[in-house]
Protein backbone atom coordinates (compact mmCIF):
# COMPACT_ATOMS: atom_id res chain seq x y z
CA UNK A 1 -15.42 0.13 16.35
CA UNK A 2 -16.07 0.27 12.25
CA UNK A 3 -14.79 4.07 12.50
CA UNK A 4 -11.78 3.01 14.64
CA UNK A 5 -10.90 0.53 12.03
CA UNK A 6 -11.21 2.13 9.32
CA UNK A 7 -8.56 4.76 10.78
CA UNK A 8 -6.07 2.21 11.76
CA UNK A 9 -6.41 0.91 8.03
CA UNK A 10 -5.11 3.68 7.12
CA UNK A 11 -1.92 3.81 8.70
CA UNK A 12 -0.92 1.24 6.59
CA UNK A 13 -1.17 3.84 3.53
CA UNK A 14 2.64 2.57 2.71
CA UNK A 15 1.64 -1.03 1.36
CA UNK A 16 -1.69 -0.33 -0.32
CA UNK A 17 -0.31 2.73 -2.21
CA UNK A 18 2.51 0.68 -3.39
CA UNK A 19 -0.20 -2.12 -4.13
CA UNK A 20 -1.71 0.74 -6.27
CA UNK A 21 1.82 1.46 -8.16
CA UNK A 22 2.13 -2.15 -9.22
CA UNK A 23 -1.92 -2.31 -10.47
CA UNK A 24 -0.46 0.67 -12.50
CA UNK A 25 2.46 -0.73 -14.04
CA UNK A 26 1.26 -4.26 -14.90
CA UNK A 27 -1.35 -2.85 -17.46
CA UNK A 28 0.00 -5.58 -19.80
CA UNK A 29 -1.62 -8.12 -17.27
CA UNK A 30 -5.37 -8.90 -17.38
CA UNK A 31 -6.51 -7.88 -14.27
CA UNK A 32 -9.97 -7.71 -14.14
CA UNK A 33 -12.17 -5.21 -12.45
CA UNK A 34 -15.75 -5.83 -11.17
CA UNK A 35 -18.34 -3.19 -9.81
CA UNK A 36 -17.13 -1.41 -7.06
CA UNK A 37 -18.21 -3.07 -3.96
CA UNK A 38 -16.32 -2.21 -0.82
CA UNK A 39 -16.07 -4.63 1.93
CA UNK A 40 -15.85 -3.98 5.59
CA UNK A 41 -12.26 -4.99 6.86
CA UNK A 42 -14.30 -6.61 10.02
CA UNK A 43 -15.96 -8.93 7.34
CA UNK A 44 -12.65 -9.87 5.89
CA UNK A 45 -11.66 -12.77 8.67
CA UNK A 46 -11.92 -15.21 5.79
CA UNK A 47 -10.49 -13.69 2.75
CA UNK A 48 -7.72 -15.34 2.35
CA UNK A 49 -7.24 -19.15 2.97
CA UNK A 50 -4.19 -20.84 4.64
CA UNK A 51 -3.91 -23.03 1.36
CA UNK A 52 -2.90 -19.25 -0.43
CA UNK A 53 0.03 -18.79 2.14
CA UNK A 54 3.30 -20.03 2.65
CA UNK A 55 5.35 -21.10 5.23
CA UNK A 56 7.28 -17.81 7.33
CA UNK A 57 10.06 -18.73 7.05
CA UNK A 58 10.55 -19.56 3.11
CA UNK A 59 12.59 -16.95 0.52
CA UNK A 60 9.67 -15.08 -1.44
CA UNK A 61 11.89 -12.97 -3.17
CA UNK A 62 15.48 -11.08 -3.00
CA UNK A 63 16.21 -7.60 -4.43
CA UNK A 64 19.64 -6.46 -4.50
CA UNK A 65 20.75 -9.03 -2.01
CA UNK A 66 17.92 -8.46 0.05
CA UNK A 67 15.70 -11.49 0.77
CA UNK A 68 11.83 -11.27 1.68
CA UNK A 69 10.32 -14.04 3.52
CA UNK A 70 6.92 -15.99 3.64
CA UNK A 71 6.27 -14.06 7.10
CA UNK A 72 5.98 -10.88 5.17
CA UNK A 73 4.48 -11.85 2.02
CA UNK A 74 1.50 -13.66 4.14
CA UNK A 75 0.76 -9.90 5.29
CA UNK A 76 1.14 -8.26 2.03
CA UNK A 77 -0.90 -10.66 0.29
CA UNK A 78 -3.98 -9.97 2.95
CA UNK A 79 -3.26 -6.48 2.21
CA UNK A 80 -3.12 -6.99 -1.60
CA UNK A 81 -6.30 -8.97 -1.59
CA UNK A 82 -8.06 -6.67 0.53
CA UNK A 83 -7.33 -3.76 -1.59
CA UNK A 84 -8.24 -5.71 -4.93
CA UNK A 85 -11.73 -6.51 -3.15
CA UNK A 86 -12.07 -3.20 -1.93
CA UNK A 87 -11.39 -1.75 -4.83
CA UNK A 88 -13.41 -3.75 -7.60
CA UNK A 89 -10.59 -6.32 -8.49
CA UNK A 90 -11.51 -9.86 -9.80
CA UNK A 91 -9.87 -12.18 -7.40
CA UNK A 92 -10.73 -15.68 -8.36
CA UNK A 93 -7.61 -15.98 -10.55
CA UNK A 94 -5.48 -16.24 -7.21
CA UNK A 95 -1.96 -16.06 -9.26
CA UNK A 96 -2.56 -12.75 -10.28
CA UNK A 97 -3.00 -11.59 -6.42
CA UNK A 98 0.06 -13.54 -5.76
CA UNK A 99 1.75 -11.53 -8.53
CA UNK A 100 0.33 -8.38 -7.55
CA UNK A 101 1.72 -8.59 -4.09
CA UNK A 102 5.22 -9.77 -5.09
CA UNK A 103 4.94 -6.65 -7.28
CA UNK A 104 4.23 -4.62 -4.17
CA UNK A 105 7.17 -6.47 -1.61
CA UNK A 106 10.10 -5.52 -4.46
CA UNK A 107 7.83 -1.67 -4.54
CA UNK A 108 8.83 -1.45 -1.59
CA UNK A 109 11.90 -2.97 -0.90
CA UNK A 110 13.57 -1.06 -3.79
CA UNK A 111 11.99 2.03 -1.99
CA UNK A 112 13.38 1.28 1.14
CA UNK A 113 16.62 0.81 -0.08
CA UNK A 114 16.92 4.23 -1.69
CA UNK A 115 15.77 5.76 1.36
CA UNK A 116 18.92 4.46 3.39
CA UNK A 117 20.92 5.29 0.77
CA UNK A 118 19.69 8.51 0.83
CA UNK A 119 20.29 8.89 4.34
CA UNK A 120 16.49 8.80 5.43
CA UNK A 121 16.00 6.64 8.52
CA UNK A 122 12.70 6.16 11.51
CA UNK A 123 13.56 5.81 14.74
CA UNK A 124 12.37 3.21 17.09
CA UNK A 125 11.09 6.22 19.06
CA UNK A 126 9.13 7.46 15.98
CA UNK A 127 7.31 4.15 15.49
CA UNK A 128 6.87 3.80 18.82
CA UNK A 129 5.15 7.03 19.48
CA UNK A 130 2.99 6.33 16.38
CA UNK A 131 2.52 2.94 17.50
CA UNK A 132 0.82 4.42 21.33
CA UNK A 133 -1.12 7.07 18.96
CA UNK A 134 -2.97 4.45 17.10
CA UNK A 135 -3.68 1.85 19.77
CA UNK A 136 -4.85 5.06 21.93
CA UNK A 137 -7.66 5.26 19.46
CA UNK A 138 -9.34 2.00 21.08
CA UNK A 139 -11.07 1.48 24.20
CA UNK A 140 -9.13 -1.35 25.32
CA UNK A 141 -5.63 -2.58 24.00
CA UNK A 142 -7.32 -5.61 23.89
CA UNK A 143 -10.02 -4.48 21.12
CA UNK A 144 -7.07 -3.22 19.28
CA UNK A 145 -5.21 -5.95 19.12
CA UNK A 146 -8.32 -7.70 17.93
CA UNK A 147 -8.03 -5.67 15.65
CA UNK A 148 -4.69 -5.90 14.22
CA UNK A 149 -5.70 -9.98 14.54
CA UNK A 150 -8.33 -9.43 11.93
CA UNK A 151 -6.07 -7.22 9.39
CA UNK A 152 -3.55 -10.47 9.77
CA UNK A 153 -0.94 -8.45 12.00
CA UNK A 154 0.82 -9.09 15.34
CA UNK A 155 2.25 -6.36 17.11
CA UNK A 156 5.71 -6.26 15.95
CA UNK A 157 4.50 -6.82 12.12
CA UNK A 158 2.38 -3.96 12.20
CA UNK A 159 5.10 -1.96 14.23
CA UNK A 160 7.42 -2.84 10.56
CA UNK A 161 4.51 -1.18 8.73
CA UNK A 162 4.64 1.81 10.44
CA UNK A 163 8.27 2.27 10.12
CA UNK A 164 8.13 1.48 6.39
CA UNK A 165 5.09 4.28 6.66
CA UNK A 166 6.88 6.83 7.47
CA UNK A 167 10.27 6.50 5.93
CA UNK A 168 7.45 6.61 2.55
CA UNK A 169 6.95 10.03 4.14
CA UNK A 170 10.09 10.94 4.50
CA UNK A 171 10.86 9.49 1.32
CA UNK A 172 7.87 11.92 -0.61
CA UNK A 173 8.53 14.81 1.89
CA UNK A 174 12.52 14.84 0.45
CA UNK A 175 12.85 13.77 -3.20
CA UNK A 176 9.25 15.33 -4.34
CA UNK A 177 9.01 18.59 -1.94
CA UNK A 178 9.42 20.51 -5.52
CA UNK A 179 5.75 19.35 -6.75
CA UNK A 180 3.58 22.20 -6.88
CA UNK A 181 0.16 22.97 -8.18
CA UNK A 182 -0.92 26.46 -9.58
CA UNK A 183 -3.71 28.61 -9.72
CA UNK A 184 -4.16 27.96 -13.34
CA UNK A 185 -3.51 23.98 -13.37
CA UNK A 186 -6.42 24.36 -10.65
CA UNK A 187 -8.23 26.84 -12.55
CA UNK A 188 -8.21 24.32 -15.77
CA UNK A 189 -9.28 21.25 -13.78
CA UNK A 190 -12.24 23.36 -12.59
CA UNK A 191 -13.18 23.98 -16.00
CA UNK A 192 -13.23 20.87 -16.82
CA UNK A 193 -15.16 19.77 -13.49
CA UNK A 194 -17.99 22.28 -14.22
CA UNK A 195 -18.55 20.98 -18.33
CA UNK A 196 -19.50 17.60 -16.68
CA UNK A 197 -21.90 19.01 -13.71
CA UNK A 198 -25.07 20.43 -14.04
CA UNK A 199 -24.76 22.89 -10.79
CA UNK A 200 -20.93 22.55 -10.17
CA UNK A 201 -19.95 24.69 -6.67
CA UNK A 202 -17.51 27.65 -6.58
CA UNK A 203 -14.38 27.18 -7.23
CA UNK A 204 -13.26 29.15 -4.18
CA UNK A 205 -15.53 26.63 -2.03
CA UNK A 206 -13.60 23.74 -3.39
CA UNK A 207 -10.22 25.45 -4.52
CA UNK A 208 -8.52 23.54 -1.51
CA UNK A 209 -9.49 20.24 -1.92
CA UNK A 210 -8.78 20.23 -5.71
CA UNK A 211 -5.61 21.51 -5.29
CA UNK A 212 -4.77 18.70 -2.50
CA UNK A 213 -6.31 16.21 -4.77
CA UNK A 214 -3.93 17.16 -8.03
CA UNK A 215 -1.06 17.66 -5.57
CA UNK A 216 -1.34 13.20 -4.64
CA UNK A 217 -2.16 12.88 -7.96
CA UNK A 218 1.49 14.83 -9.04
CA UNK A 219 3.11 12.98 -5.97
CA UNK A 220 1.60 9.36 -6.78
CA UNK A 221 2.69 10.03 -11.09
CA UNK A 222 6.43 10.70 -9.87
CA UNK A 223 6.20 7.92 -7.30
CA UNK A 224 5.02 5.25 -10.11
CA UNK A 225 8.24 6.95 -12.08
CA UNK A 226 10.70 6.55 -9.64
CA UNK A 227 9.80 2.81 -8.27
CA UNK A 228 9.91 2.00 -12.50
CA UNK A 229 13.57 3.01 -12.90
CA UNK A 230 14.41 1.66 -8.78
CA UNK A 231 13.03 -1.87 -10.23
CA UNK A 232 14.72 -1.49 -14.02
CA UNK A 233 17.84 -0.92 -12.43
CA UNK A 234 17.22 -3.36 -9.30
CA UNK A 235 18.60 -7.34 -9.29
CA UNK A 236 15.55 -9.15 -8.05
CA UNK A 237 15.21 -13.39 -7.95
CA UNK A 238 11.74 -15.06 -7.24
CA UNK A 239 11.66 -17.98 -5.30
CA UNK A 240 7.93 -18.91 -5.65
CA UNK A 241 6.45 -20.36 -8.61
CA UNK A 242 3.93 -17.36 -9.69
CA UNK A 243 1.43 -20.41 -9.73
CA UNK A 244 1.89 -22.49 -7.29
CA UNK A 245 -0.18 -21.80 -3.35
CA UNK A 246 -0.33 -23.49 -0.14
CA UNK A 247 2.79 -23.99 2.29
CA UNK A 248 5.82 -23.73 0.55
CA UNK A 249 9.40 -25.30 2.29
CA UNK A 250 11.23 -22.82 3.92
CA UNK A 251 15.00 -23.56 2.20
C-alpha cells in the first residue's frame, strides 16, 4: 500500500512543483528549513487542522477575473503543508503556509490561463483514462479511494488535478521543447561531480541520468521565469487576511 501511495502522490507533480516555484521566488520571506525528515503521506491524517481551513465556498483569491475558492485552497494547502514537511520546512508559523499556498493557487492559475490562450486544452477523455490508470494501481477501488481520503481529495477534486497535470505537460512539452543539454554541459557537471567524490562512477554509467537531471533542472529555471512575468503582468485580489485561519464566510 506505502508503494501504491507513494505513486499516486506523484500524479499530483502539477501542485507541488508549483509549490516549489513559489518557495523559490519568496526568498525575501523567512521561511525556515529544518533537517530533512520525510513523512509518510499515510501518517499525514492529522496535519492540518479544520481551524487552518476555510469554508468551500468563500473567494480565496481572483487572478485576471478568475476567482479561486475555499474548496480548492483547502486541497492546496494539504498539499503545501505536506510538501513543506516533507521537505524540511518549519511549519509552526501557519501564515507562511497559508502564503505559500496562495502563492501556488495564482502559480497555477496564471499557468492555466496561458495554456488556453495558447490553445492547449485536456480532454475529459484524457483525465479520464489517467484517472482508470491510477486507481488500477490498487487492489480495490475502495483502498484507493481511501486513499485519495487521506491526501484530502474526493474523486472529482483529484480528477481537477489531473487535468491541471497534464495541461503542465502540455504546457512544458510546447513552450520549452527547445531546452537541450550537451555533451559538454554534461561533461562539466561530471567534473565537477567527481572533485567532490572520492570513487565517483563513469560518466558513461551515469551520462543518462545526469543529463535527465540538468534537463528538469533547465525546464524547472524557465518555468520559475515564465510564472514571474505571468504573475508581474497578472491582476490578482486576495480575499483572505494572510493571518487570519479557521472558517472564513463564504461572501
Amino acid at each position: 500500500m506505502l508503494r501504491k501511495m507513494g505513486a499516486l502522490a506523484w500524479i499530483v507533480l502539477f501542485s507541488l512543483l508549483l509549490t516549489a516555484c513559489s518557495q523559490d521566488q519568496d526568498n525575501d520571506k523567512e521561511v525556515v528549513k529544518r533537517p530533512n525528515e520525510p513523512v509518510d503521506l499515510s501518517e499525514q491524517d492529522d496535519l492540518v487542522s479544520e481551524d487552518e481551513l476555510v469554508d468551500e465556498g468563500a473567494k480565496v483569491v481572483t487572478v485576471n477575473g478568475e476567482t479561486v475558492y475555499g474548496e480548492k485552497y483547502n486541497i492546496i494547502y494539504h498539499e503545501t503543508k505536506s510538501y513543506m514537511v516533507n521537505n524540511g520546512y518549519d511549519v509552526d508559523q501557519l501564515e507562511i503556509v497559508h502564503e505559500q499556498t496562495i502563492e501556488s493557487l495564482v502559480n497555477q492559475t496564471v499557468l492555466t490561463q496561458d495554456a488556453s490562450k495558447k490553445g492547449i486544452t485536456v480532454s475529459q477523455e484524457e483525465v479520464e483514462t489517467v484517472y482508470e490508470e491510477t486507481k488500477a494501481q490498487f487492489d480495490t477501488e475502495e483502498a484507493f479511494k481511501d486513499v485519495l481520503a487521506q491526501l484530502s481529495y474526493t474523486v472529482e477534486s483529484f480528477k481537477e488535478v489531473l487535468q491541471q497535470s497534464l495541461i503542465q505537460q502540455y504546457y512544458i512539452n510546447q513552450e520549452f521543447s527547445d531546452i537541450e543539454v550537451t555533451d559538454e554541459d554534461v561533461e562539466l557537471f561530471y567534473e565537477l561531480l567527481r572533485e567532490q567524490m572520492d570513487q565517483a562512477p563513469a560518466l558513461e554509467d551515469t551520462r543518462s541520468e545526469i543529463e535527465q537531471q540538468m534537463l528538469e533542472n533547465e525546464i524547472q529555471l524557465a518555468l520559475d521565469e515564465r510564472l514571474a512575468l505571468l504573475r508581474e503582468e497578472a491582476e490578482i485580489e486576495e480575499h483572505l487576511s494572510q493571518t487570519t485561519f479557521g472558517k472564513t464566510p463564504a461572501d
